[in-house]
Protein backbone atom coordinates (compact mmCIF):
# COMPACT_ATOMS: atom_id res chain seq x y z
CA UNK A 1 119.05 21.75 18.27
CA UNK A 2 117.22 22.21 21.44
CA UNK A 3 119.90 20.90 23.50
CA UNK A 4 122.50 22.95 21.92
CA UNK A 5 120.09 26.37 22.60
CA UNK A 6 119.36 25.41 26.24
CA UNK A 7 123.82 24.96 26.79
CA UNK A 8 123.80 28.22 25.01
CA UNK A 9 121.43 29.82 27.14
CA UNK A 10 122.91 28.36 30.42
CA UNK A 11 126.46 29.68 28.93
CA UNK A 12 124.72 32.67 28.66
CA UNK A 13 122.91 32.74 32.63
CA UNK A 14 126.72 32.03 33.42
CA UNK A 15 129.22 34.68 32.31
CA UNK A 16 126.23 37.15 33.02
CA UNK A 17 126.22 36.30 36.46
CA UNK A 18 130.13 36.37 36.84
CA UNK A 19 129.90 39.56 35.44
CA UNK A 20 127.56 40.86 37.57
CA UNK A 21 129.69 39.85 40.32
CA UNK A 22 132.59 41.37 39.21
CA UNK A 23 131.11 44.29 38.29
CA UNK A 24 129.22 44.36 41.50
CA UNK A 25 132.08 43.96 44.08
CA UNK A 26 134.01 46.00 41.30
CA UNK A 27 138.27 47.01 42.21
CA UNK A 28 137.61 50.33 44.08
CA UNK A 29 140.57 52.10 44.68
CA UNK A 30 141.41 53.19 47.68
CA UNK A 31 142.36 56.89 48.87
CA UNK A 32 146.01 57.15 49.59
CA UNK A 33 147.50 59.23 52.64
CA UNK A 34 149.38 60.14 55.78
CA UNK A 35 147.01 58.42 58.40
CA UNK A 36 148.68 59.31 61.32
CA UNK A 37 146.52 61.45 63.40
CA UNK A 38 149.85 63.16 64.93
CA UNK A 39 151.59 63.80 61.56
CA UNK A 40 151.08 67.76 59.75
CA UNK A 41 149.98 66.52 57.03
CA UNK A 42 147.40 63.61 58.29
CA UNK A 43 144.76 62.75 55.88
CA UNK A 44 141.05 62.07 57.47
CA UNK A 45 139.78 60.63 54.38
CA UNK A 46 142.75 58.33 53.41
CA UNK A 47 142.20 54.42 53.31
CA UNK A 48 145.53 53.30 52.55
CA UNK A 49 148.75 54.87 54.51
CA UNK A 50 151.21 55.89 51.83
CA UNK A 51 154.21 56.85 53.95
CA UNK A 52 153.59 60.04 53.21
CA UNK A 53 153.71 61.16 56.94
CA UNK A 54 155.91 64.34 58.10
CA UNK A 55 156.44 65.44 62.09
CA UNK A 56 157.02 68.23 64.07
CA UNK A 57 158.32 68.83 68.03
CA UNK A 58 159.36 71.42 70.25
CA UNK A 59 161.38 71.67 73.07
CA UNK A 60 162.07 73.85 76.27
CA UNK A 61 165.07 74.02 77.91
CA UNK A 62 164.87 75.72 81.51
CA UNK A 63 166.31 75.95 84.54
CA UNK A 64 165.23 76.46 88.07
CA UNK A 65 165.99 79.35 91.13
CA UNK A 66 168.76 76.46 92.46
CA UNK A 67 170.78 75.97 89.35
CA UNK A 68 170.52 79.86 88.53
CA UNK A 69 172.04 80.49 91.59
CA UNK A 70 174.90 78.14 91.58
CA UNK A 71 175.75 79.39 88.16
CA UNK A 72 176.01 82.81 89.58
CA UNK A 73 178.12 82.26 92.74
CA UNK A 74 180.71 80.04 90.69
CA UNK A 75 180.89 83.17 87.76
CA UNK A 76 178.61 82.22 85.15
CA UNK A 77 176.10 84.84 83.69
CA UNK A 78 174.69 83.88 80.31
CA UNK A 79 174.06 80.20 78.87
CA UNK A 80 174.40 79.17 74.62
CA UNK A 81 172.24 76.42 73.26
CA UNK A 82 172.64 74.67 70.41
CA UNK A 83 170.65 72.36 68.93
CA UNK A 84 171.67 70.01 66.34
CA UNK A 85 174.74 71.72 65.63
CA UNK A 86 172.95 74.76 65.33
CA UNK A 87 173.01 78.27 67.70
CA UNK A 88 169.42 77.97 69.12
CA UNK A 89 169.38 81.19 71.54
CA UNK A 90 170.83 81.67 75.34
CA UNK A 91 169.78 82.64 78.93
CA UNK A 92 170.65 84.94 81.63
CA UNK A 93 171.19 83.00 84.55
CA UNK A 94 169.30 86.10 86.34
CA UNK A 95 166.04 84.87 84.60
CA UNK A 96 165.82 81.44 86.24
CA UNK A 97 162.07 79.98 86.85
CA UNK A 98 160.62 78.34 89.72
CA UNK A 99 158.42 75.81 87.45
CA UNK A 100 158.52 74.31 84.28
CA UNK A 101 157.33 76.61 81.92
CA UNK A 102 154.85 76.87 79.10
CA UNK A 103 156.32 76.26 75.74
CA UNK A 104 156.93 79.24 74.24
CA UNK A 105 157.25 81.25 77.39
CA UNK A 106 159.71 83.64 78.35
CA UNK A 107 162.66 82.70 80.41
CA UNK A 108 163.25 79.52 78.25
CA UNK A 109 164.45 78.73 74.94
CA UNK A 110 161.69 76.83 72.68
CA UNK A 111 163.28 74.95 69.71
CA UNK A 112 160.66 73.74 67.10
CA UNK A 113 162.05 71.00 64.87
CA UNK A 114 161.07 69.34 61.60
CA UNK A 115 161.56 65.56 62.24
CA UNK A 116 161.02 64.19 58.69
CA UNK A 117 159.36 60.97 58.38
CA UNK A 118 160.07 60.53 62.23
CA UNK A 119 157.54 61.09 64.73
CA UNK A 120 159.95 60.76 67.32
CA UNK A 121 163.52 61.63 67.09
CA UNK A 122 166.33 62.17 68.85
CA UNK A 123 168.44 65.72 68.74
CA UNK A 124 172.01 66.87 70.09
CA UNK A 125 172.36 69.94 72.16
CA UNK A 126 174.91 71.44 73.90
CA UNK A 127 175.11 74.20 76.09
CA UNK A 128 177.88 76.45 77.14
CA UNK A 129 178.74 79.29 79.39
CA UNK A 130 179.17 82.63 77.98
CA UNK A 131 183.36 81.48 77.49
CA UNK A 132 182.08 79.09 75.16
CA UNK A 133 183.02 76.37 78.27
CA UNK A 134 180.47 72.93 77.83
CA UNK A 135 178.08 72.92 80.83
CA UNK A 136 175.64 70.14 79.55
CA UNK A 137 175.71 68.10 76.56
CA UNK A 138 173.80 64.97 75.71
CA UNK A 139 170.37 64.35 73.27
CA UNK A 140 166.85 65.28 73.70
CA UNK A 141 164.15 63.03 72.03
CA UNK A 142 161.62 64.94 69.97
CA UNK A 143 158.05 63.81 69.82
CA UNK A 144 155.63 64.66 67.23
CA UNK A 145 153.13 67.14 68.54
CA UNK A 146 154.78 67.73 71.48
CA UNK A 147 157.04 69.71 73.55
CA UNK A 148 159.34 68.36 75.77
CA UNK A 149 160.31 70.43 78.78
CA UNK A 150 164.09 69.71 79.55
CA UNK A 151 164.92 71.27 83.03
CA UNK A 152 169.17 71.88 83.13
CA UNK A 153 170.58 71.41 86.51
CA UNK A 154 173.82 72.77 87.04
């Protein structure tokens, strides 16, 4: 009978200590999220990247004193941008710069874009003369968090 109460007991010392264990080290869960430090919605306190992640970009298209020039000795006065199919604003080729601009600035056409899941990605534009005649077409690569200054040179 002893023998039988000391196995019991050491049965006992057993699946208490594996339960201690398990409940020590325990399953904690951890925090889903964006974790991308570039992404809108980034997450400081996320543990586990959930693919959650959305991007934005800008971009500036310019020109300089040179190209506004040209465009007015060979008859051109106003430029059209489009973006990704879409009408994006236009320029006087009077109100050429002599720098790359500040995003945002005047002179220059800023696009902002939603890139999805994307934090870089690649847009079409076109631009045309005032006719509606192409002058530049081609893709500019967005990058989240960024603006990318794309100088047109006629």
């Amino acid at each position: 009978m002893k023998k039988k109460l000391m196995k019991a007991n050491k049965l006992v010392v057993i699946v208490f200590s594996i339960s201690l264990f398990f409940l020590g080290t325990g399953c904690k869960k951890k925090t889903p999220g964006c974790m991308n430090t570039a992404a809108t919605n980034y997450k400081p306190s996320a543990e586990l990247e959930d693919g959650s992640c959305t991007f934005e970009g800008s971009a500036t298209f310019w020109f300089d004193d040179t190209t506004g020039i040209d465009f007015q000795m060979n008859g051109v006065d106003a430029l059209i941008i489009k973006l990704d199919g879409e009408d994006v604003g236009g320029l006087d080729v009077t109100q050429y710069l002599t720098s790359a601009p500040d995003c945002w600035g005047s002179d220059c056409v800023t696009v902002f874009k939603n890139m999805g899941n994307s934090a870089s990605k690649p847009f079409p534009y076109i631009v045309q003369d005032g006719n509606g005649n192409l002058i530049w077409s081609g893709n500019i690569m967005y990058t989240a968090n960024t603006c990318i200054k794309k100088e047109l040179h006629y």
